[in-house]
N, C-alpha and C. Protein backbone atom coordinates (compact mmCIF):
# COMPACT_ATOMS: atom_id res chain seq x y z
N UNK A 1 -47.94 24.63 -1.54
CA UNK A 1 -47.06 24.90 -2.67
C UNK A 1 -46.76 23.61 -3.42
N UNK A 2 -46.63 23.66 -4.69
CA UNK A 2 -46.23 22.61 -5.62
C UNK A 2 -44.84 22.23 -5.42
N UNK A 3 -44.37 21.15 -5.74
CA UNK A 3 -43.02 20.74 -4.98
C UNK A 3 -42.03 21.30 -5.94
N UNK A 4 -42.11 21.67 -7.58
CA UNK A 4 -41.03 22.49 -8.00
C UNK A 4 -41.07 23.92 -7.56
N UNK A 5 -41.92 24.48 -6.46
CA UNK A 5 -42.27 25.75 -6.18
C UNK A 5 -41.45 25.77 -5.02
N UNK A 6 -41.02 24.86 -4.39
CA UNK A 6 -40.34 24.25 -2.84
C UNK A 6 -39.41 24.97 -3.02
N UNK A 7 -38.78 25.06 -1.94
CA UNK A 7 -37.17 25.28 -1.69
C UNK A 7 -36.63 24.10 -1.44
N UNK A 8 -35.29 23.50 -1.88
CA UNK A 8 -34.36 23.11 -2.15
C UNK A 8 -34.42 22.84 -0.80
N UNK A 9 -34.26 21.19 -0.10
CA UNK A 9 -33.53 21.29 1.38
C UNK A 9 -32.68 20.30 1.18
N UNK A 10 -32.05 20.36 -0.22
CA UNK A 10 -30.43 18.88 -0.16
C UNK A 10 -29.19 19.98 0.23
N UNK A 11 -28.49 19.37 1.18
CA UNK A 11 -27.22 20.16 1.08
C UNK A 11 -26.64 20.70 0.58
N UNK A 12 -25.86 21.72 0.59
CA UNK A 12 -25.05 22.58 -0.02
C UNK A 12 -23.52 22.10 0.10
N UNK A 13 -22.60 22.03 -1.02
CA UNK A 13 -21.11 21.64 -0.51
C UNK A 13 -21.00 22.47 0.22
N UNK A 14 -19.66 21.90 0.87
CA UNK A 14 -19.12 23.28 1.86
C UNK A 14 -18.00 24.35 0.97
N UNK A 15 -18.46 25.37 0.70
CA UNK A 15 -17.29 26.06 0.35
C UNK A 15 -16.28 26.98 0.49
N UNK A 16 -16.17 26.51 1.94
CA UNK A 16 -14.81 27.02 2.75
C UNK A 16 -13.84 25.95 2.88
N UNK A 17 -13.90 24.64 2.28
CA UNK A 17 -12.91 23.67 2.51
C UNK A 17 -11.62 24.20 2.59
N UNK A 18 -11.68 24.22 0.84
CA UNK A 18 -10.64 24.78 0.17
C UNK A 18 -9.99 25.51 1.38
N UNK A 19 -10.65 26.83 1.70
CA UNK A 19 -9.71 27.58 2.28
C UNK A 19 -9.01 26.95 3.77
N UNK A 20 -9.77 26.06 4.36
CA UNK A 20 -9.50 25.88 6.08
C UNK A 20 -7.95 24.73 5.70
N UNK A 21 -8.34 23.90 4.54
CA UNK A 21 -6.97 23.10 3.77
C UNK A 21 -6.04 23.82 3.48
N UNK A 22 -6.20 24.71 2.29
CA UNK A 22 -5.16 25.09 1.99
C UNK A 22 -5.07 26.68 2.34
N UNK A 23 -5.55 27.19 3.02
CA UNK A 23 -5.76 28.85 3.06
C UNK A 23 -5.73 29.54 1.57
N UNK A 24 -6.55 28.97 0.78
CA UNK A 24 -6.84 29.83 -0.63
C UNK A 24 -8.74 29.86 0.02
N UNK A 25 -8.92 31.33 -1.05
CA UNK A 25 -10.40 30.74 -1.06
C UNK A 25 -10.65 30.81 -2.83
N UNK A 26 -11.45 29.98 -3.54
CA UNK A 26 -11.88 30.17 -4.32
C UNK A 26 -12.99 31.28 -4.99
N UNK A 27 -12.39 32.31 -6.19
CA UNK A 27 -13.83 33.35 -6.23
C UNK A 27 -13.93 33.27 -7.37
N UNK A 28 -14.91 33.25 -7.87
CA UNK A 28 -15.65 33.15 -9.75
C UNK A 28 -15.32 32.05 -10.08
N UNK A 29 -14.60 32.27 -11.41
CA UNK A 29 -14.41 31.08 -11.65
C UNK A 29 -12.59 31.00 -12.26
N UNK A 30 -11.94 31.56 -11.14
CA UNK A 30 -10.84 31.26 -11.50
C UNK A 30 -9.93 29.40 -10.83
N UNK A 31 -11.06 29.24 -10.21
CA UNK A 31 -10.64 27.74 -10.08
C UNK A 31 -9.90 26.71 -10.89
N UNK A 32 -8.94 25.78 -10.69
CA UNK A 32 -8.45 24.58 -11.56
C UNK A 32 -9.80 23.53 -11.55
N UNK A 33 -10.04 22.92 -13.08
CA UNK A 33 -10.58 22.22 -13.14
C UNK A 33 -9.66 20.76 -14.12
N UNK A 34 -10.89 19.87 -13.87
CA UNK A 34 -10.37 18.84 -14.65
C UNK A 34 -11.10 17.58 -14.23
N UNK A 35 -10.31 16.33 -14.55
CA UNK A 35 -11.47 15.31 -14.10
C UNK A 35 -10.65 14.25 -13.66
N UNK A 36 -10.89 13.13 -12.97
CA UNK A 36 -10.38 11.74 -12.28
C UNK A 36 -10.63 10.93 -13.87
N UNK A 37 -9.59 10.56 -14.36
CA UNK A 37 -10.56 9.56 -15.48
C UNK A 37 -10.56 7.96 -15.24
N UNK A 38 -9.20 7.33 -14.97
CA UNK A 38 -9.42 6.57 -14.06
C UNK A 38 -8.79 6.13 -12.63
N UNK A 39 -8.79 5.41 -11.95
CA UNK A 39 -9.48 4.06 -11.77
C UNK A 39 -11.39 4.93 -12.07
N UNK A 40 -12.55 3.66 -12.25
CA UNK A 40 -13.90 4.00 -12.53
C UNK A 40 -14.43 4.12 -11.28
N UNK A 41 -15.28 4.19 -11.19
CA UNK A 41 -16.06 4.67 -10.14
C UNK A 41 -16.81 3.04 -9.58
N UNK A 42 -16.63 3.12 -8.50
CA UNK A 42 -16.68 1.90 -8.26
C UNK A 42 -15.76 0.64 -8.53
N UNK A 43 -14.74 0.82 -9.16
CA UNK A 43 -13.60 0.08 -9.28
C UNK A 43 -12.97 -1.03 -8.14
N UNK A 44 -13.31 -2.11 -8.39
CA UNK A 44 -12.40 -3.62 -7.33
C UNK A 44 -10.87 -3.43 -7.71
N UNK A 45 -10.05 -3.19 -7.03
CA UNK A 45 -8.74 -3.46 -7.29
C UNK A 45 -7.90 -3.63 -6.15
N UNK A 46 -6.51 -4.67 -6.38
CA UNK A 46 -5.60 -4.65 -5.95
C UNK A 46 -4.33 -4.88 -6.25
N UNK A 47 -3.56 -4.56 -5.49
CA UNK A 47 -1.73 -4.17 -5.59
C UNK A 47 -1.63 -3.08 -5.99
N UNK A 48 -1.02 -2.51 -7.33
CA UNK A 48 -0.50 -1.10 -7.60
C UNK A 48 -1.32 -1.08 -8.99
N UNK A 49 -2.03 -0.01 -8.95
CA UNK A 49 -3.06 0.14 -9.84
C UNK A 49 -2.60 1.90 -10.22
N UNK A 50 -2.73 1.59 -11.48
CA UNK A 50 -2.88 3.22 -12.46
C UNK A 50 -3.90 4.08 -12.25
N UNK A 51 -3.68 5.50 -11.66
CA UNK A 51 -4.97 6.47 -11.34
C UNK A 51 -4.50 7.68 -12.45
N UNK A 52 -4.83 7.64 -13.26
CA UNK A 52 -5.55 9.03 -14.90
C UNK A 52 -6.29 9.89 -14.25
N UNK A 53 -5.93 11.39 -14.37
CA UNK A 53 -6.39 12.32 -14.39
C UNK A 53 -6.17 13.68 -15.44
N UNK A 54 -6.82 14.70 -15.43
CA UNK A 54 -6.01 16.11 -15.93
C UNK A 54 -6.61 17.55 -15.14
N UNK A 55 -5.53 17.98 -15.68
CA UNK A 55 -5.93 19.59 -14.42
C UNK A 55 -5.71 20.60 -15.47
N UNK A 56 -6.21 21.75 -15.13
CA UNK A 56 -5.85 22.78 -16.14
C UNK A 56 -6.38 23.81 -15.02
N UNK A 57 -5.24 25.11 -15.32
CA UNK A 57 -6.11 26.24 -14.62
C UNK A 57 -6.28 27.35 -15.22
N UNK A 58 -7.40 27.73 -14.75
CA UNK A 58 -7.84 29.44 -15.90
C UNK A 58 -6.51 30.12 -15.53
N UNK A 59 -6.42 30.95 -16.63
CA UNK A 59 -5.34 31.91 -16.72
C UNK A 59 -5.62 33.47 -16.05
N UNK A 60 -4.71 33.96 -15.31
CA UNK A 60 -3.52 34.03 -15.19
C UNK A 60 -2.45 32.57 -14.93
N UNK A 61 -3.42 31.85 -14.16
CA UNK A 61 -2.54 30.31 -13.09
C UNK A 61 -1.87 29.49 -14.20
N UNK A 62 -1.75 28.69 -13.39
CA UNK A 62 -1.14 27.53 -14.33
C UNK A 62 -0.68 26.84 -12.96
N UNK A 63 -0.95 25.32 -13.72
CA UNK A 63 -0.08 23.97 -12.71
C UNK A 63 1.08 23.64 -12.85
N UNK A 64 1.99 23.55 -11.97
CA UNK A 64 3.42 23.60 -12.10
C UNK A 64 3.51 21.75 -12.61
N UNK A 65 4.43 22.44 -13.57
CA UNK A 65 4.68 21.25 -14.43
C UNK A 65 4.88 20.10 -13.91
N UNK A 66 5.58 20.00 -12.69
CA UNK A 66 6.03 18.96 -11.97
C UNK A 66 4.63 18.43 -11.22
N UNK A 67 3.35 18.91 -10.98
CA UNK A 67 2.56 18.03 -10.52
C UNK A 67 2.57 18.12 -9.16
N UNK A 68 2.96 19.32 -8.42
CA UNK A 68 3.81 19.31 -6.87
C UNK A 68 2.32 19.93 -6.24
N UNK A 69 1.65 20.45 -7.01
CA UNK A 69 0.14 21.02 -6.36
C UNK A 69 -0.99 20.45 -6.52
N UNK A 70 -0.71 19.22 -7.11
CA UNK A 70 -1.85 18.52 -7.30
C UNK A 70 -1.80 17.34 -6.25
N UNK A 71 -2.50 17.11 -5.33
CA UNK A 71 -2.45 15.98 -4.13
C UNK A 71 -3.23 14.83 -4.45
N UNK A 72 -2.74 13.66 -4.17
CA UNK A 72 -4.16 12.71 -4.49
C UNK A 72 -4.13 12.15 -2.94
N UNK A 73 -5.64 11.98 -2.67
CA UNK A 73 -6.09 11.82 -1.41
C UNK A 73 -6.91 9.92 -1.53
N UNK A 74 -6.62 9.41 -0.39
CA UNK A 74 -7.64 8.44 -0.27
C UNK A 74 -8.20 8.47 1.62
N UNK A 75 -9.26 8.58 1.33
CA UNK A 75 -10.34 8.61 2.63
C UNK A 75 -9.78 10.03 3.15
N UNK A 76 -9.59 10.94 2.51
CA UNK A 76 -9.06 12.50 2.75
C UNK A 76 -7.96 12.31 3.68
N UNK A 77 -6.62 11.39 3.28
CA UNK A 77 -5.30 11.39 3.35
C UNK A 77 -4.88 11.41 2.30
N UNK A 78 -3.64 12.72 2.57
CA UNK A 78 -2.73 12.44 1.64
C UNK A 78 -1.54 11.00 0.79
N UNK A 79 -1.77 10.72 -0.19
CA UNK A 79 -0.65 9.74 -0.48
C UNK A 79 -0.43 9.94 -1.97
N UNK A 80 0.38 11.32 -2.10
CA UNK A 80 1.26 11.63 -3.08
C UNK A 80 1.07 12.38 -4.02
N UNK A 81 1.97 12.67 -5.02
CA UNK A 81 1.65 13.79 -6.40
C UNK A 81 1.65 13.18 -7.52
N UNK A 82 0.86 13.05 -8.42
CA UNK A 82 0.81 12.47 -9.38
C UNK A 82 2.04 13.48 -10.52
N UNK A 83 2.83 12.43 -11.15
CA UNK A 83 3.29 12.54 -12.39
C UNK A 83 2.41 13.58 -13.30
N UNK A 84 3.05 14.94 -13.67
CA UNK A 84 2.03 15.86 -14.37
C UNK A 84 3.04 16.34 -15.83
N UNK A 85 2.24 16.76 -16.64
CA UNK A 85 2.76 17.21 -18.06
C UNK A 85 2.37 16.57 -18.64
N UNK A 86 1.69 15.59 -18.97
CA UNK A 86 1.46 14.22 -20.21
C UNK A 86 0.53 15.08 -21.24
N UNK A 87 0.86 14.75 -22.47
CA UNK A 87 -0.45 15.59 -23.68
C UNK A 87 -0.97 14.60 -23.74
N UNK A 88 -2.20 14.58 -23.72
CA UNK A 88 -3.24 13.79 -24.80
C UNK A 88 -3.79 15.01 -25.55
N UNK A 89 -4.15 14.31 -26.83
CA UNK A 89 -4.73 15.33 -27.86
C UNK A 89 -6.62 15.50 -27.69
N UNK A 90 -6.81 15.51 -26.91
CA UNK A 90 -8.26 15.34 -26.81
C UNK A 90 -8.36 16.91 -25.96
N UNK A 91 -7.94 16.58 -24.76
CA UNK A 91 -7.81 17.57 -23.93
C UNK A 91 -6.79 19.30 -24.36
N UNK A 92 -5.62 18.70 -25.33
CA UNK A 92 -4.95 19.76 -26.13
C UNK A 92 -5.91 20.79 -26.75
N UNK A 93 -6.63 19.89 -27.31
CA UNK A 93 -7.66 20.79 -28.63
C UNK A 93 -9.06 21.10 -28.29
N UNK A 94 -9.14 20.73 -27.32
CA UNK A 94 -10.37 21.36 -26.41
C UNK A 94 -10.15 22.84 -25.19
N UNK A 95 -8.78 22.69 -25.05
CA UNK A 95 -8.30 24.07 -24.20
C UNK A 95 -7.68 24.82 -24.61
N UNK A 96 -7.48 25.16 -25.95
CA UNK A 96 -6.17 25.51 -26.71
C UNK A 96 -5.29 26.55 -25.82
N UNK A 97 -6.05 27.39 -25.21
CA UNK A 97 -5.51 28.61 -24.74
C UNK A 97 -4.84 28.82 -23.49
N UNK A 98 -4.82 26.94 -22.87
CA UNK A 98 -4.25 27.44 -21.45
C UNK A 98 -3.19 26.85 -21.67
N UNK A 99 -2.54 27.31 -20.54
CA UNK A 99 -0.94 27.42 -20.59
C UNK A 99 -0.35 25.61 -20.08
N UNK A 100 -1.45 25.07 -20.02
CA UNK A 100 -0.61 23.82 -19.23
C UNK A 100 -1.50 22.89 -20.29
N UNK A 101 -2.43 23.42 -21.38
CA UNK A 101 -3.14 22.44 -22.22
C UNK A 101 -2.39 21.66 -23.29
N UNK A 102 -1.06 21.57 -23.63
CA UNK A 102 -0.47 20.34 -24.04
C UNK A 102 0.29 19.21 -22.84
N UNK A 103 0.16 19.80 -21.43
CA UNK A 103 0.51 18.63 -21.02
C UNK A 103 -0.44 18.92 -19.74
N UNK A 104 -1.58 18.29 -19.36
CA UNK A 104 -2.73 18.48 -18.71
C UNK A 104 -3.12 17.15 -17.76
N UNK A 105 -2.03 16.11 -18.15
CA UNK A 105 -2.64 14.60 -17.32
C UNK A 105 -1.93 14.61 -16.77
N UNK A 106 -1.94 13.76 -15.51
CA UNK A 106 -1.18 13.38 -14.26
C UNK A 106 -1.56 12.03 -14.44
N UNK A 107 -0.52 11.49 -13.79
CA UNK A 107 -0.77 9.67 -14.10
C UNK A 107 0.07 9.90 -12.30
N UNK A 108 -0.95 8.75 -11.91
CA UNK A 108 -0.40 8.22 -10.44
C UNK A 108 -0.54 6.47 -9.81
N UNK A 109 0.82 6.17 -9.57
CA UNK A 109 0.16 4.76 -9.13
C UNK A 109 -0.10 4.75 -7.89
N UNK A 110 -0.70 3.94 -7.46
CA UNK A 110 -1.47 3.72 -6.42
C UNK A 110 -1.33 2.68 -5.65
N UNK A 111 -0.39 2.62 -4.69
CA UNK A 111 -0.50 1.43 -4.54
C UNK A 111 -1.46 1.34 -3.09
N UNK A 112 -1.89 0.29 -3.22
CA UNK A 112 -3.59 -0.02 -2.76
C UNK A 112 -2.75 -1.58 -1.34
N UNK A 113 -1.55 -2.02 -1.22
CA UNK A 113 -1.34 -3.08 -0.58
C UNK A 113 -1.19 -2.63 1.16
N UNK A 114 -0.98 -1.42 1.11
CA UNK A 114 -0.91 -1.14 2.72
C UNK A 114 -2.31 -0.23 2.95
N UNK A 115 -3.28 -0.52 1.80
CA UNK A 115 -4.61 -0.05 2.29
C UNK A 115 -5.58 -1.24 2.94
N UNK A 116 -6.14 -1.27 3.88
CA UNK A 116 -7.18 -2.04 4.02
C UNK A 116 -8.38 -2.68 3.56
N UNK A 117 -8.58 -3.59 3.18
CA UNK A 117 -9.87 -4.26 2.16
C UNK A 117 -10.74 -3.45 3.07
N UNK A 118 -11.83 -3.24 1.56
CA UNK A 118 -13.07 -2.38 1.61
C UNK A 118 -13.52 -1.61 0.95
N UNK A 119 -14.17 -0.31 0.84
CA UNK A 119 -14.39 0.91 0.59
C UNK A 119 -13.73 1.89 0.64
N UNK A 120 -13.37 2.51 0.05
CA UNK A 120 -12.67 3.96 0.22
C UNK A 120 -12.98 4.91 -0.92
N UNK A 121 -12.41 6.02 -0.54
CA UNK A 121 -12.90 7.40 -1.63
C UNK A 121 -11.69 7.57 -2.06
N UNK A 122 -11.08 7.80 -3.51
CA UNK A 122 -10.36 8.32 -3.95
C UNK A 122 -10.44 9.82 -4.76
N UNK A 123 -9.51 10.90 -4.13
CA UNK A 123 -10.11 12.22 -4.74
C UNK A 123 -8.73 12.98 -5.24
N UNK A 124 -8.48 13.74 -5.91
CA UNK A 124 -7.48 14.94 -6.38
C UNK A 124 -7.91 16.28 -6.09
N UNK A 125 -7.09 17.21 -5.64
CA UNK A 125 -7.29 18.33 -5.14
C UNK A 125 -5.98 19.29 -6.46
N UNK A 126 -6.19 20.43 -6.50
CA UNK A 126 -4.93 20.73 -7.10
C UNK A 126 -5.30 22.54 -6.78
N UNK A 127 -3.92 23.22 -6.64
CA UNK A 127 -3.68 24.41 -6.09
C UNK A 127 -3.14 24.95 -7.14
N UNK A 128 -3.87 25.85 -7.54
CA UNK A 128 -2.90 26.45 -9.15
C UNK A 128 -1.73 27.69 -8.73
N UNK A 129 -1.30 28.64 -9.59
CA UNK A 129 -0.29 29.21 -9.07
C UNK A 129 -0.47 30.38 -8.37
N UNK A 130 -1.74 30.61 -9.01
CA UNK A 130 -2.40 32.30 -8.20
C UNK A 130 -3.24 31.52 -6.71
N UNK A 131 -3.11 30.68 -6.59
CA UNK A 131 -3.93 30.13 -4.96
C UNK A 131 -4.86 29.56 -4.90
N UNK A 132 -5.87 29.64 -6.39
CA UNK A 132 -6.89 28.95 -6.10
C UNK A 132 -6.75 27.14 -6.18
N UNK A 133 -7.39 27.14 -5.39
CA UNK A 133 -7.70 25.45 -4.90
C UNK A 133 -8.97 24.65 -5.00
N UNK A 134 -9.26 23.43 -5.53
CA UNK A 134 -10.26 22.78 -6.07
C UNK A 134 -10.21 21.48 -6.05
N UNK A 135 -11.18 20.64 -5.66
CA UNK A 135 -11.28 19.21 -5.88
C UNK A 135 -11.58 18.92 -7.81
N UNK A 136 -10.92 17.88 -7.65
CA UNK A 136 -10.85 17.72 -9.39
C UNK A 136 -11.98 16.47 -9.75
N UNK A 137 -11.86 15.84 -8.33
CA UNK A 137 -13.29 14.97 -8.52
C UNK A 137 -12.71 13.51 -7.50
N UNK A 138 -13.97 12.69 -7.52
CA UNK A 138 -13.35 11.58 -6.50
C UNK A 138 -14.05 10.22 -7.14
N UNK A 139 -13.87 9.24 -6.57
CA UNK A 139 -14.02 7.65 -7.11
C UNK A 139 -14.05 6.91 -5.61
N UNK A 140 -15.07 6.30 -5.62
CA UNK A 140 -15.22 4.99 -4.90
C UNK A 140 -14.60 4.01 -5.27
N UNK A 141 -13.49 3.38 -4.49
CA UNK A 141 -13.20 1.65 -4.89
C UNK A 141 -12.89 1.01 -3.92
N UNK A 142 -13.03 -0.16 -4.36
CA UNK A 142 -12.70 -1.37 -3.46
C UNK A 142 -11.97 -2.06 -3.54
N UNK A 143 -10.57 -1.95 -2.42
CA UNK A 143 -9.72 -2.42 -2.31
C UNK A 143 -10.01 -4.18 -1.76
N UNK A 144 -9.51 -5.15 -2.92
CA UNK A 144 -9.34 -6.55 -2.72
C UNK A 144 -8.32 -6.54 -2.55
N UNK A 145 -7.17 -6.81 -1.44
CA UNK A 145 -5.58 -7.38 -1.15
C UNK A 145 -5.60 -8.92 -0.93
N UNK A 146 -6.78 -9.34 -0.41
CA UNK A 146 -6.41 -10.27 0.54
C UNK A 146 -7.74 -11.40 -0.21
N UNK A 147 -7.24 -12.77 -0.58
CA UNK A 147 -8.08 -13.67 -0.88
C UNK A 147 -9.69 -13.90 -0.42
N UNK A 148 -10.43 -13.79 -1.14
CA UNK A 148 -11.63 -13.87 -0.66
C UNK A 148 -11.71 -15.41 0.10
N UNK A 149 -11.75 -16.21 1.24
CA UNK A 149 -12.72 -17.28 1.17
C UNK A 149 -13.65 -17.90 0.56
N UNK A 150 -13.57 -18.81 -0.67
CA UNK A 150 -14.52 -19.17 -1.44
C UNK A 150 -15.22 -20.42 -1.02
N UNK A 151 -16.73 -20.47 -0.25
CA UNK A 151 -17.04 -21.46 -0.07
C UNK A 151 -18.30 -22.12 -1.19
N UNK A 152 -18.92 -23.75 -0.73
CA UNK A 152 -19.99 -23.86 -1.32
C UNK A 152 -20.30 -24.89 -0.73
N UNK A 153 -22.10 -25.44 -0.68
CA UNK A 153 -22.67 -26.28 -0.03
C UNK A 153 -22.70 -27.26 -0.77
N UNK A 154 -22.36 -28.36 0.75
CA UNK A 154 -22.77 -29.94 -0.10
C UNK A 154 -24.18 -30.29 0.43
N UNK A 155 -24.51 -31.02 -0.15
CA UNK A 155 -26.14 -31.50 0.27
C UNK A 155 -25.71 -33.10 0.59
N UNK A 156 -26.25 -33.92 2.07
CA UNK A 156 -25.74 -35.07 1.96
C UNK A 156 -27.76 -35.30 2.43
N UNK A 157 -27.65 -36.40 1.74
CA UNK A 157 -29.24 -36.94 2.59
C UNK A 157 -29.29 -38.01 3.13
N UNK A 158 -29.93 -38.43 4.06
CA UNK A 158 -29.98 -39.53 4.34
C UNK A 158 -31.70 -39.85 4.24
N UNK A 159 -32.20 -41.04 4.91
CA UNK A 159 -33.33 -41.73 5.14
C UNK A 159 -34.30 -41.11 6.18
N UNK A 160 -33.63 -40.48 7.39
CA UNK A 160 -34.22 -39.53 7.97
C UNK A 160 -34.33 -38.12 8.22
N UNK A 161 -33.09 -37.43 7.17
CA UNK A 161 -33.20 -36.24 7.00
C UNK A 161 -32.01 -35.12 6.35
N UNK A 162 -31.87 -34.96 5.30
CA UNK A 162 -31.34 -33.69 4.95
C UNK A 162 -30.14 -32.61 5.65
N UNK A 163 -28.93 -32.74 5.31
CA UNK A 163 -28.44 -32.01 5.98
C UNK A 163 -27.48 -31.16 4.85
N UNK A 164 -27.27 -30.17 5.40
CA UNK A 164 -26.43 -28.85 4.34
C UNK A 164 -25.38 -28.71 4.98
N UNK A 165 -23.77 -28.80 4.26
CA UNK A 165 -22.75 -28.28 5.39
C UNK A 165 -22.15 -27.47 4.61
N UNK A 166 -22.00 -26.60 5.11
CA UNK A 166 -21.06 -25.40 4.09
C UNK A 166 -19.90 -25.69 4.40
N UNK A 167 -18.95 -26.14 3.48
CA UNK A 167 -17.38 -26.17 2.66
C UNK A 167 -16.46 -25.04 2.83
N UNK A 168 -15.44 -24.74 2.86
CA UNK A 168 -14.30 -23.77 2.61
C UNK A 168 -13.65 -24.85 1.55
N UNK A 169 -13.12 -23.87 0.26
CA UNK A 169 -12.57 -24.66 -0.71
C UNK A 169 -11.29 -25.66 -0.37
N UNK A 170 -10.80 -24.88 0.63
CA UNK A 170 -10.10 -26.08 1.46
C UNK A 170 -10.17 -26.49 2.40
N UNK A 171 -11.69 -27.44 2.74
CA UNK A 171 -12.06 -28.38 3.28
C UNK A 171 -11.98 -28.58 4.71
N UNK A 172 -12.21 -26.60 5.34
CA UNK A 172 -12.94 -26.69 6.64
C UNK A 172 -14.50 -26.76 6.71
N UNK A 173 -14.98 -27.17 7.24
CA UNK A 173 -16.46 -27.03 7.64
C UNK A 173 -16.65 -25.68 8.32
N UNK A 174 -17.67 -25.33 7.33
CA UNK A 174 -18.58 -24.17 8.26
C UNK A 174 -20.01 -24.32 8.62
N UNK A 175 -20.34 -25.57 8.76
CA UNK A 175 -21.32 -25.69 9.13
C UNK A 175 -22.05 -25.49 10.00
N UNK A 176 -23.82 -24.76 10.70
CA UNK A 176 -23.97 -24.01 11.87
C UNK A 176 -24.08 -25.30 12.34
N UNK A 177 -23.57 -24.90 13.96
CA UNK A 177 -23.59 -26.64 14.49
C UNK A 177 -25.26 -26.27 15.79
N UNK A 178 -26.20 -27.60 15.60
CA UNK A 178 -27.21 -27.32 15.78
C UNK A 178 -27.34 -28.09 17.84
């Protein structure tokens, strides 16, 4: 068989999350949608950093104004509800018809200082009023708290041979000792 003739063997999401989390299950398409806008994807940051999003849910639902169903997760822990109701006019005039489309953003800070340097996933989940439940989307970043070590090599030579010692900007040696 020709390989667009193949079957598909990349994973499938799982789509019972939703329900084993929150006991909703999602059917058609009455799901909340929306998007992470920032922090970017791949984003370096540290201390308390601004996380942009918006949610909207098909109607009958709607997101309670207060933002109390929308969770923001890092490494799939909870840490908090983002601030919800904000209009932007972009998102207003692109949904006209839903009930939460003049105030559709959530703004959340983040603070990133009792997270550990590294990698992590940042994601939003949000539960509209009729039950359905949905990831709104997620972001990779990298938490910097803590000073990088900045080193660099000196080159010293002598008459019989070449030696490299690697520096710490404040003037430990890391040199491999031979």
């Amino acid at each position: 068989m020709c390989s667009p003739c193949m079957p598909s063997r990349r994973t499938l999401p799982d789509r019972d999350a939703a329900w084993r989390a929150y006991g909703h299950r999602n059917t058609g398409t009455g799901a909340p949608f929306g998007t992470i806008d920032t922090l970017a994807q791949g984003a370096v940051v540290s201390g308390v950093v601004n996380n942009f999003g918006w949610v909207l849910a098909r109607q009958p639902g709607m997101i309670p104004t207060d933002g109390s169903t929308i969770t923001v997760y890092v490494d799939n822990v909870p840490v908090g509800h983002p601030s919800y109701n904000h209009y932007r006019a972009d998102v207003a005039s692109t949904f006209p018809g839903y009930r939460n489309s003049v105030g559709a953003v959530g703004h959340f800070r983040l603070d990133t200082r009792g997270i550990p340097d590294g990698v992590h996933t940042l994601s939003w989940v949000a539960v509209d009023s009729t039950g359905h439940a949905q990831g709104i989307g997620s972001r990779y970043i990298t938490v910097e708290n803590q000073p990088r070590q900045r080193s660099f090599k000196l080159a010293a030579f002598n008459s019989s041979r070449a030696e490299v010692n690697q520096v710490s900007s404040d003037g430990r040696d890391f040199s491999p000792t031979t």
